[in-house]
PDB file of N, CA and C in Angstrom:
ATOM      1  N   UNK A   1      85.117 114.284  84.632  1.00  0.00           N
ATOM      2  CA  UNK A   1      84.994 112.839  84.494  1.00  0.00           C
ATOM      3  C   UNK A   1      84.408 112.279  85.792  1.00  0.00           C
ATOM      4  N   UNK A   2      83.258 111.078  85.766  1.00  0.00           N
ATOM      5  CA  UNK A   2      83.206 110.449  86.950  1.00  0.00           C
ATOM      6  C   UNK A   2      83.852 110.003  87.469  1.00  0.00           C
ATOM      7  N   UNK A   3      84.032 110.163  88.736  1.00  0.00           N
ATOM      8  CA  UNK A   3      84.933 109.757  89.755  1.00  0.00           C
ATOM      9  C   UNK A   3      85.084 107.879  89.754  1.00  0.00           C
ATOM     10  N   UNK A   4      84.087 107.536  89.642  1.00  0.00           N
ATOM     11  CA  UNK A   4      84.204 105.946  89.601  1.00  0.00           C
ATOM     12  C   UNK A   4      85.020 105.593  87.888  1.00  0.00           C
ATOM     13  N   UNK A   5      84.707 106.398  87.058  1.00  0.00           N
ATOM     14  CA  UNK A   5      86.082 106.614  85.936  1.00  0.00           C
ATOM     15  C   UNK A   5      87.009 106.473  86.295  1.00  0.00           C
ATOM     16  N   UNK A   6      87.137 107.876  86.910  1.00  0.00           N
ATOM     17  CA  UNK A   6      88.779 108.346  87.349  1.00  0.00           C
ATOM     18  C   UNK A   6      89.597 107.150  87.828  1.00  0.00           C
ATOM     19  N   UNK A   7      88.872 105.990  88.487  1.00  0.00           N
ATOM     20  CA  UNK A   7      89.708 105.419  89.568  1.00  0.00           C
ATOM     21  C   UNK A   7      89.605 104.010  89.061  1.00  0.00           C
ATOM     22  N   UNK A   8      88.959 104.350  87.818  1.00  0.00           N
ATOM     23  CA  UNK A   8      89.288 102.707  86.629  1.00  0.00           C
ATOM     24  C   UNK A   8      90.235 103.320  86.329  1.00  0.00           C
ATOM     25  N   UNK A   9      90.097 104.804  85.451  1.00  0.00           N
ATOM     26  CA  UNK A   9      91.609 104.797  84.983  1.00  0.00           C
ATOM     27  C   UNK A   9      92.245 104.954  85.487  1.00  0.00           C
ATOM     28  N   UNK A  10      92.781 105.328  86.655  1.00  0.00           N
ATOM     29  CA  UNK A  10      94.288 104.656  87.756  1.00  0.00           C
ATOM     30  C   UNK A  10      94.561 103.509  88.035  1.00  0.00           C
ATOM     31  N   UNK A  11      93.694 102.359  87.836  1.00  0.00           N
ATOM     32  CA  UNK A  11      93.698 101.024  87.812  1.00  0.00           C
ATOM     33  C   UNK A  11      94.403 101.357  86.620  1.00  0.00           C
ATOM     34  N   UNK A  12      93.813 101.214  85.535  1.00  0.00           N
ATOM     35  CA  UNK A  12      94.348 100.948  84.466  1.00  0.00           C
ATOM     36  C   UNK A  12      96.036 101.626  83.978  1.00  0.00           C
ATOM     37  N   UNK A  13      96.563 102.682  84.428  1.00  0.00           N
ATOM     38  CA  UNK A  13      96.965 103.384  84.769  1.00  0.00           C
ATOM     39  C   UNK A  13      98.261 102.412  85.373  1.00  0.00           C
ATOM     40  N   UNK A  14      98.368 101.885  86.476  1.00  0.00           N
ATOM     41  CA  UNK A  14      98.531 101.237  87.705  1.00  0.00           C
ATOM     42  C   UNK A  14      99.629 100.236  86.976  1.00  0.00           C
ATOM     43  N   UNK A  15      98.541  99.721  86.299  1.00  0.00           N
ATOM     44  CA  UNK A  15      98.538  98.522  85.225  1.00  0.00           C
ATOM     45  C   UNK A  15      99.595  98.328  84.475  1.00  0.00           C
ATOM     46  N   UNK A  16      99.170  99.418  83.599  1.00  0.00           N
ATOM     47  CA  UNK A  16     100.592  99.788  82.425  1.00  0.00           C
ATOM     48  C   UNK A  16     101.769  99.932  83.565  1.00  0.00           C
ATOM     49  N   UNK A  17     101.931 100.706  84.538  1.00  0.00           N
ATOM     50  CA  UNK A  17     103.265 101.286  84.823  1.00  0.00           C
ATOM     51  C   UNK A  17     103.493  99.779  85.054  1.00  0.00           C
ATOM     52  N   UNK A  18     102.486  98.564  86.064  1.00  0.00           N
ATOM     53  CA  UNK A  18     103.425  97.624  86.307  1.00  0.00           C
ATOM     54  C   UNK A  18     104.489  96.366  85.133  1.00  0.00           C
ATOM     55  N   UNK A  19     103.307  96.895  83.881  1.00  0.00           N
ATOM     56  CA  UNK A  19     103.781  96.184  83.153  1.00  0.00           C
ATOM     57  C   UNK A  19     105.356  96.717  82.493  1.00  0.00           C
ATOM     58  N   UNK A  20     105.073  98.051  82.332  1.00  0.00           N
ATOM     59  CA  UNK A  20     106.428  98.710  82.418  1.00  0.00           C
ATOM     60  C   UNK A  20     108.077  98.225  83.217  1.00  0.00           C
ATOM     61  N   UNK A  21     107.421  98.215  84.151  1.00  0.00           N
ATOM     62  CA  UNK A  21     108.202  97.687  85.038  1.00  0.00           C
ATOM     63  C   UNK A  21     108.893  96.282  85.028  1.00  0.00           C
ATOM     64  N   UNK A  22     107.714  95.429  85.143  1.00  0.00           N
ATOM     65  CA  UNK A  22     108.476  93.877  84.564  1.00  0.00           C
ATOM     66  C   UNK A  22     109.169  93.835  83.248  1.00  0.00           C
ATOM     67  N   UNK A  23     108.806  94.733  82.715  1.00  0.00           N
ATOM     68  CA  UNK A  23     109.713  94.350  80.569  1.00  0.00           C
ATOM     69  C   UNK A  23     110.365  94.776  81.111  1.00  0.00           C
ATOM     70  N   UNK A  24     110.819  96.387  81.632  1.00  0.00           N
ATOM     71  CA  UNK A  24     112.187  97.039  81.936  1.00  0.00           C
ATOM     72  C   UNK A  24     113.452  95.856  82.769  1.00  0.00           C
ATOM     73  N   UNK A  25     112.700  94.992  83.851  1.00  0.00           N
ATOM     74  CA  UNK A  25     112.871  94.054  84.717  1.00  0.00           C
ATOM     75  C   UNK A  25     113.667  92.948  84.031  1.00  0.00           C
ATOM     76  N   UNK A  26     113.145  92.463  82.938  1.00  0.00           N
ATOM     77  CA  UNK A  26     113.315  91.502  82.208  1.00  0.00           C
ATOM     78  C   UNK A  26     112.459  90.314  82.293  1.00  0.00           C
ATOM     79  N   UNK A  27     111.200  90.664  82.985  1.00  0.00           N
ATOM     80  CA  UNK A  27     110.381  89.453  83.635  1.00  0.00           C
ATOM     81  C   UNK A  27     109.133  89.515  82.146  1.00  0.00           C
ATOM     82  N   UNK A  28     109.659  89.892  81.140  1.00  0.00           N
ATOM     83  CA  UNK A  28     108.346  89.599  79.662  1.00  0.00           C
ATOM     84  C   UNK A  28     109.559  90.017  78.844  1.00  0.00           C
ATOM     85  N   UNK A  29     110.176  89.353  78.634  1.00  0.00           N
ATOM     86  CA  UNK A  29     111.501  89.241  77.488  1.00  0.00           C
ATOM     87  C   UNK A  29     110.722  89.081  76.422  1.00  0.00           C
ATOM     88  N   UNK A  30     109.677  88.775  75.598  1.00  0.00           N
ATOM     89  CA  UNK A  30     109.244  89.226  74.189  1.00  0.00           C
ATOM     90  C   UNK A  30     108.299  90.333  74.399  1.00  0.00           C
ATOM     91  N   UNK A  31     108.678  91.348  75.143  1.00  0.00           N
ATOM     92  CA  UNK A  31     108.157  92.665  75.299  1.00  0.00           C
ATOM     93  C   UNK A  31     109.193  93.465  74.710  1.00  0.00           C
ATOM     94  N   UNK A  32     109.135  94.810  74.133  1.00  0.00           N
ATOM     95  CA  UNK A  32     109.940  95.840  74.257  1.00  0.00           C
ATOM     96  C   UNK A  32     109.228  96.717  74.170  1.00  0.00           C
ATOM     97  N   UNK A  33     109.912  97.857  75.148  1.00  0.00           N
ATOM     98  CA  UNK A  33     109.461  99.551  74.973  1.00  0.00           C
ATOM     99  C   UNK A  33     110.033 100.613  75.557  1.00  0.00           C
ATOM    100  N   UNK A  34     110.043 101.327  75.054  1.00  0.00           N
ATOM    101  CA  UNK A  34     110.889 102.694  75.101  1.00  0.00           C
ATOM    102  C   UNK A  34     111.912 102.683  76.206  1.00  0.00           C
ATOM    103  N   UNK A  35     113.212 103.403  76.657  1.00  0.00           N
ATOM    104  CA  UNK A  35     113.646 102.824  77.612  1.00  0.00           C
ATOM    105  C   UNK A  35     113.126 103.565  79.042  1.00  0.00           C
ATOM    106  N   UNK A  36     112.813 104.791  78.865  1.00  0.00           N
ATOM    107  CA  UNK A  36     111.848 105.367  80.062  1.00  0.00           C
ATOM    108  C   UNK A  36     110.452 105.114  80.269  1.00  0.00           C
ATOM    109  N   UNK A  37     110.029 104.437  79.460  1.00  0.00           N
ATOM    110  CA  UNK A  37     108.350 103.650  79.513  1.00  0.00           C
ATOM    111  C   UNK A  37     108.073 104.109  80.944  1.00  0.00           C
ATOM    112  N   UNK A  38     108.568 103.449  81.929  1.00  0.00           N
ATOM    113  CA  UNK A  38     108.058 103.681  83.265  1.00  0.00           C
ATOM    114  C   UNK A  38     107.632 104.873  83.804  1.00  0.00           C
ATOM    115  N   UNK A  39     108.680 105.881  83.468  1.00  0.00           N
ATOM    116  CA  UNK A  39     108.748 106.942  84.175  1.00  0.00           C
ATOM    117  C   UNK A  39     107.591 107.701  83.180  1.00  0.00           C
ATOM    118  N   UNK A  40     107.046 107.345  82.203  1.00  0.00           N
ATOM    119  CA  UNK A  40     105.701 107.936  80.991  1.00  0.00           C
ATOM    120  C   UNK A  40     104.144 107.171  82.061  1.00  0.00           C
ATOM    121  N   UNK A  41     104.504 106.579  82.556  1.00  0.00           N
ATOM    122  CA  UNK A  41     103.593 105.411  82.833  1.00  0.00           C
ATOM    123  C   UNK A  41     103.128 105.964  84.643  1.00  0.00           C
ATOM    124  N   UNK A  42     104.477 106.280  85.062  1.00  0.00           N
ATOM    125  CA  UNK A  42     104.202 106.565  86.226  1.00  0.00           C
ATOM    126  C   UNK A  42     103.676 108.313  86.262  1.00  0.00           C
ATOM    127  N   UNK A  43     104.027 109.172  85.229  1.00  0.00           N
ATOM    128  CA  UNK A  43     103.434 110.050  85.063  1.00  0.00           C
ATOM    129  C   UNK A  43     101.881 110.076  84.718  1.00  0.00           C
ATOM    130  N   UNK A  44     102.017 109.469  84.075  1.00  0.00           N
ATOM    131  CA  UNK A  44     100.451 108.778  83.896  1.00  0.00           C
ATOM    132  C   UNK A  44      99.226 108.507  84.655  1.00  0.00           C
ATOM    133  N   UNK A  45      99.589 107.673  86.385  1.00  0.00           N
ATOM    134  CA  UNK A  45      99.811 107.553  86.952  1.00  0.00           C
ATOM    135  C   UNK A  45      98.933 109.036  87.790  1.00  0.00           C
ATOM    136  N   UNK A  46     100.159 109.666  88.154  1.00  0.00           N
ATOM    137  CA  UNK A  46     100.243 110.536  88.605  1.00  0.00           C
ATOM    138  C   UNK A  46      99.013 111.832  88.372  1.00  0.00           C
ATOM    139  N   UNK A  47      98.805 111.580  86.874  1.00  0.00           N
ATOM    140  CA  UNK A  47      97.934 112.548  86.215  1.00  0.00           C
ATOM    141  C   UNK A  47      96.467 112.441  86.792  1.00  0.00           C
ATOM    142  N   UNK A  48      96.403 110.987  86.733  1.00  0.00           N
ATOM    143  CA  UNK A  48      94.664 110.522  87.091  1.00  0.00           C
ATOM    144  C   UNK A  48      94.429 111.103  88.633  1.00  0.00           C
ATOM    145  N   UNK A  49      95.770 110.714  89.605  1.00  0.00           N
ATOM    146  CA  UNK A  49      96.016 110.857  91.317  1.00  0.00           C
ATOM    147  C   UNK A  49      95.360 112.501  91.035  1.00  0.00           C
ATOM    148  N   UNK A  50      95.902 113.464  90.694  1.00  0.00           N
ATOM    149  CA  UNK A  50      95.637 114.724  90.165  1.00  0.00           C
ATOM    150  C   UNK A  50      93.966 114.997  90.139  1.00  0.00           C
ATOM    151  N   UNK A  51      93.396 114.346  88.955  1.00  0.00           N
ATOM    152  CA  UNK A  51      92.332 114.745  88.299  1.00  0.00           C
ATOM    153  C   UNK A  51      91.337 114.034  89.762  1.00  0.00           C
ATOM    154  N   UNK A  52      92.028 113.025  89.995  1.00  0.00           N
ATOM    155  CA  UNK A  52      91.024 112.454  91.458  1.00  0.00           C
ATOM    156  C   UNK A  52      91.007 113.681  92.521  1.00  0.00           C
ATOM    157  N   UNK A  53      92.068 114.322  93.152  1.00  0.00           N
ATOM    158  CA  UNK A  53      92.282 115.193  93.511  1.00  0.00           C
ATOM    159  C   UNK A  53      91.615 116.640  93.704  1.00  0.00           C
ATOM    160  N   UNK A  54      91.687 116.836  92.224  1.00  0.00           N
ATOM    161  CA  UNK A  54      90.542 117.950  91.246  1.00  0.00           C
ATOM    162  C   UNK A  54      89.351 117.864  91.628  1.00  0.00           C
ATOM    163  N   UNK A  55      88.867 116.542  91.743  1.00  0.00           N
ATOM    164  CA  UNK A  55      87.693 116.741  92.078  1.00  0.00           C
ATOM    165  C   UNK A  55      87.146 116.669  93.513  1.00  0.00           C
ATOM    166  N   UNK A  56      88.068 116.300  94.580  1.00  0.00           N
ATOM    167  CA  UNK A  56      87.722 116.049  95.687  1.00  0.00           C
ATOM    168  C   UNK A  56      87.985 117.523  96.314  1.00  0.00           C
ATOM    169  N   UNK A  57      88.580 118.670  95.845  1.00  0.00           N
ATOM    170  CA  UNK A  57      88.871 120.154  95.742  1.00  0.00           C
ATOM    171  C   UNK A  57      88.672 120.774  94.459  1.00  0.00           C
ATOM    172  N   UNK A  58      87.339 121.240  94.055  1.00  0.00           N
ATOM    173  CA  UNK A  58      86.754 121.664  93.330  1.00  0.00           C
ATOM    174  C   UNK A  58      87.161 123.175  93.125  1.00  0.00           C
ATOM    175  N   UNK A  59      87.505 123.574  94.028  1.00  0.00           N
ATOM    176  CA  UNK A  59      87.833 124.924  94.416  1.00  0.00           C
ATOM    177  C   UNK A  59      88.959 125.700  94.309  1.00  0.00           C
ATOM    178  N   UNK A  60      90.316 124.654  94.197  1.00  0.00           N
ATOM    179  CA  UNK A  60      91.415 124.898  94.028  1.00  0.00           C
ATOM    180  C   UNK A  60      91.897 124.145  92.158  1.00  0.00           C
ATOM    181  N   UNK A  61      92.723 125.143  91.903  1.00  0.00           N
ATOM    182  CA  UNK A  61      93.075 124.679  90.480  1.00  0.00           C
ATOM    183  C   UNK A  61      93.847 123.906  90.294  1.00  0.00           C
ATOM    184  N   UNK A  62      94.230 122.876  89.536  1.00  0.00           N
ATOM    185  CA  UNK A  62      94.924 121.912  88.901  1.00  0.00           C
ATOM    186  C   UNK A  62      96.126 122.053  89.368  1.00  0.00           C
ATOM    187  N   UNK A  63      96.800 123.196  89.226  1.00  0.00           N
ATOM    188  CA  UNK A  63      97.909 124.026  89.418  1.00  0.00           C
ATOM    189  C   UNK A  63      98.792 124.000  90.803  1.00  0.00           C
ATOM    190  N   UNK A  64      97.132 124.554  91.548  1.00  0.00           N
ATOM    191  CA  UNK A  64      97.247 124.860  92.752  1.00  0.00           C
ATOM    192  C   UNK A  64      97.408 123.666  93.653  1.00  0.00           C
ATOM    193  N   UNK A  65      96.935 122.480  93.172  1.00  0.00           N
ATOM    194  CA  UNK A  65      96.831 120.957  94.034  1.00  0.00           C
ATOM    195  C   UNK A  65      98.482 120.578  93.829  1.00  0.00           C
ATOM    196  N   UNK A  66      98.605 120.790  92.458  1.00  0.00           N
ATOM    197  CA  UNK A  66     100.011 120.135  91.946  1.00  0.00           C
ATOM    198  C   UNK A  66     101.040 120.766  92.746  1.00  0.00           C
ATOM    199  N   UNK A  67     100.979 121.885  92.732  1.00  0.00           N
ATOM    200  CA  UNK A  67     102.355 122.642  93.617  1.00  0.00           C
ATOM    201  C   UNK A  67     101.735 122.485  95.160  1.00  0.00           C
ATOM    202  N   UNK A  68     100.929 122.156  95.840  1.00  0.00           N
ATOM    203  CA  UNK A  68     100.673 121.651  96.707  1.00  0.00           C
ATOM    204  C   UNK A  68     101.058 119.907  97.497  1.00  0.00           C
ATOM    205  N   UNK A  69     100.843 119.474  96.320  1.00  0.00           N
ATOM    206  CA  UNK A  69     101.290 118.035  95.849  1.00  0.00           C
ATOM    207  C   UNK A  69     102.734 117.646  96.325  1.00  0.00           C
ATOM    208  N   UNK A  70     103.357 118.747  95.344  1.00  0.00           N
ATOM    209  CA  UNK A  70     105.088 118.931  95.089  1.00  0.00           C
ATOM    210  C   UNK A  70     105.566 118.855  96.001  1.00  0.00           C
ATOM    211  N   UNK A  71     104.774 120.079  96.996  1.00  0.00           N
ATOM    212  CA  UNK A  71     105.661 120.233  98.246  1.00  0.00           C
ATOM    213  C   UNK A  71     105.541 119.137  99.322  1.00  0.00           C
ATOM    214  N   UNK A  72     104.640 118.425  99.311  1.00  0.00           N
ATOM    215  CA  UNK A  72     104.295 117.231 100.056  1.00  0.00           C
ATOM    216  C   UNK A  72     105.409 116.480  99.979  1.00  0.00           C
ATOM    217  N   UNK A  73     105.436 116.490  98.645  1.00  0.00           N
ATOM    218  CA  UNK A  73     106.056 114.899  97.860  1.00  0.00           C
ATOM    219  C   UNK A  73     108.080 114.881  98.457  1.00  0.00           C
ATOM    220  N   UNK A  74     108.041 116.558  98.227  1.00  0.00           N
ATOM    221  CA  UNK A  74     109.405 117.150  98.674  1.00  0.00           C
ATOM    222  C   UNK A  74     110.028 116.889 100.214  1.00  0.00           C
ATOM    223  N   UNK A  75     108.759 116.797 101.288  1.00  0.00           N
ATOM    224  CA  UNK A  75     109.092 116.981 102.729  1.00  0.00           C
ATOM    225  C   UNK A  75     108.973 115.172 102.673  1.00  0.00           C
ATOM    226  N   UNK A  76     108.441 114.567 101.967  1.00  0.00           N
ATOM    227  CA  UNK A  76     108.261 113.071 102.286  1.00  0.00           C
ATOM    228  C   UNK A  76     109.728 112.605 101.941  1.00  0.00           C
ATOM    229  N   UNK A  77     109.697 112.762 100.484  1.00  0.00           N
ATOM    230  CA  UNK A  77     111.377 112.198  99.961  1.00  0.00           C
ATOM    231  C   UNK A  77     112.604 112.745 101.014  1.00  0.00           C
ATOM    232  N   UNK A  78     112.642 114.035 101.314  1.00  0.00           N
ATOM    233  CA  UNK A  78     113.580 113.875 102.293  1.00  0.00           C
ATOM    234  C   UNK A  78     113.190 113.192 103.442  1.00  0.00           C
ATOM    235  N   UNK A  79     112.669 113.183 104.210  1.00  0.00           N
ATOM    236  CA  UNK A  79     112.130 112.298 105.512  1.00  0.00           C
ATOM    237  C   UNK A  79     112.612 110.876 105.027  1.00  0.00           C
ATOM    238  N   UNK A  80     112.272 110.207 103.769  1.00  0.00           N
ATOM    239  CA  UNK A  80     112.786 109.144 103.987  1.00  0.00           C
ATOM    240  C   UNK A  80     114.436 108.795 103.600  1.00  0.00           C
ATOM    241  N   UNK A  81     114.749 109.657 102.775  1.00  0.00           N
ATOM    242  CA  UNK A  81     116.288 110.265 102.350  1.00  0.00           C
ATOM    243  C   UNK A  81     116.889 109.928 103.266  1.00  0.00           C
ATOM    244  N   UNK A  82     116.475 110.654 104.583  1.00  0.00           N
ATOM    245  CA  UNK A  82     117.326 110.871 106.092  1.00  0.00           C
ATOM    246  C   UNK A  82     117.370 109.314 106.018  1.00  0.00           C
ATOM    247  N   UNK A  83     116.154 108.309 106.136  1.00  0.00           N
ATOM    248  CA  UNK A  83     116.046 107.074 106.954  1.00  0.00           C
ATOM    249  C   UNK A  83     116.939 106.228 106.567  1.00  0.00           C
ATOM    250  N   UNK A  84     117.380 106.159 105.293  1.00  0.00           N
ATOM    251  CA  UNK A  84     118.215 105.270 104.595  1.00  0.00           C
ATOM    252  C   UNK A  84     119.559 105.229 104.613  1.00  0.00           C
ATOM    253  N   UNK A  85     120.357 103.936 105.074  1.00  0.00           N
ATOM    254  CA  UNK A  85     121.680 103.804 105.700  1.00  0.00           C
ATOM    255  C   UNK A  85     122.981 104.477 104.804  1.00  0.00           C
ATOM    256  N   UNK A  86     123.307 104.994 105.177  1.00  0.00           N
ATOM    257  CA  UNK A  86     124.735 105.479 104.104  1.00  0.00           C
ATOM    258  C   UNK A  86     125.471 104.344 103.940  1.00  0.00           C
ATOM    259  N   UNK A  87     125.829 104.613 102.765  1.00  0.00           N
ATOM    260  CA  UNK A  87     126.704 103.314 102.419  1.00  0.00           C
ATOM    261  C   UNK A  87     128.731 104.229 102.465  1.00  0.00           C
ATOM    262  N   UNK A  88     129.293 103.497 101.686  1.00  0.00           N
ATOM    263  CA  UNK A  88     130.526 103.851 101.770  1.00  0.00           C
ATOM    264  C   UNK A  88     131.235 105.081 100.854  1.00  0.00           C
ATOM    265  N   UNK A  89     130.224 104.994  99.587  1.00  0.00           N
ATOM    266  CA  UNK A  89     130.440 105.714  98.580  1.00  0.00           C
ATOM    267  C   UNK A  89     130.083 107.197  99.359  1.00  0.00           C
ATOM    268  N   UNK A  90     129.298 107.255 100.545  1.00  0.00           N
ATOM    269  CA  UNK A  90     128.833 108.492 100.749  1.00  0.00           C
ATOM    270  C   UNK A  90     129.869 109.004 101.427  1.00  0.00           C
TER     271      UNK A  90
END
């Protein structure tokens, strides 16, 4: 896919999850949809980040970016894990 594609459809993409988000929110009360909508949306999301990806590493497989990806995504979430104040329950 062209790259100037790819990055309409992450706009678009973008889009849905936010709208996701406000119905889940309650901010479009004559909306309804599914109750994980978001988390379909943010996968979604995620897929295009990928295929953008794909093409900016032609060389490495789908596969290979994603579990590359993962582990990124893994050392970030804890890093910010640490940053965040414990509360009482902890």
């Amino acid at each position: 896919m062209d790259p100037l594609m790819l990055l309409c459809k992450l706009t678009e993409e973008a889009g849905e999850l936010a709208e996701a988000v406000l119905v889940e929110r309650g901010f479009k009360p004559h909306k309804t949809l599914e109750p994980d909508a978001a988390l379909g949306e943010a996968a979604d999301v995620l897929m295009c980040l990928l295929l953008v990806l794909c093409r900016l590493h032609p060389e490495r497989s789908p596969e290979q970016i994603a579990a590359q990806l993962a582990g990124r995504m893994d050392d970030k979430l804890a890093r910010y894990v640490a940053r965040q104040p414990r509360t009482a329950a902890d």
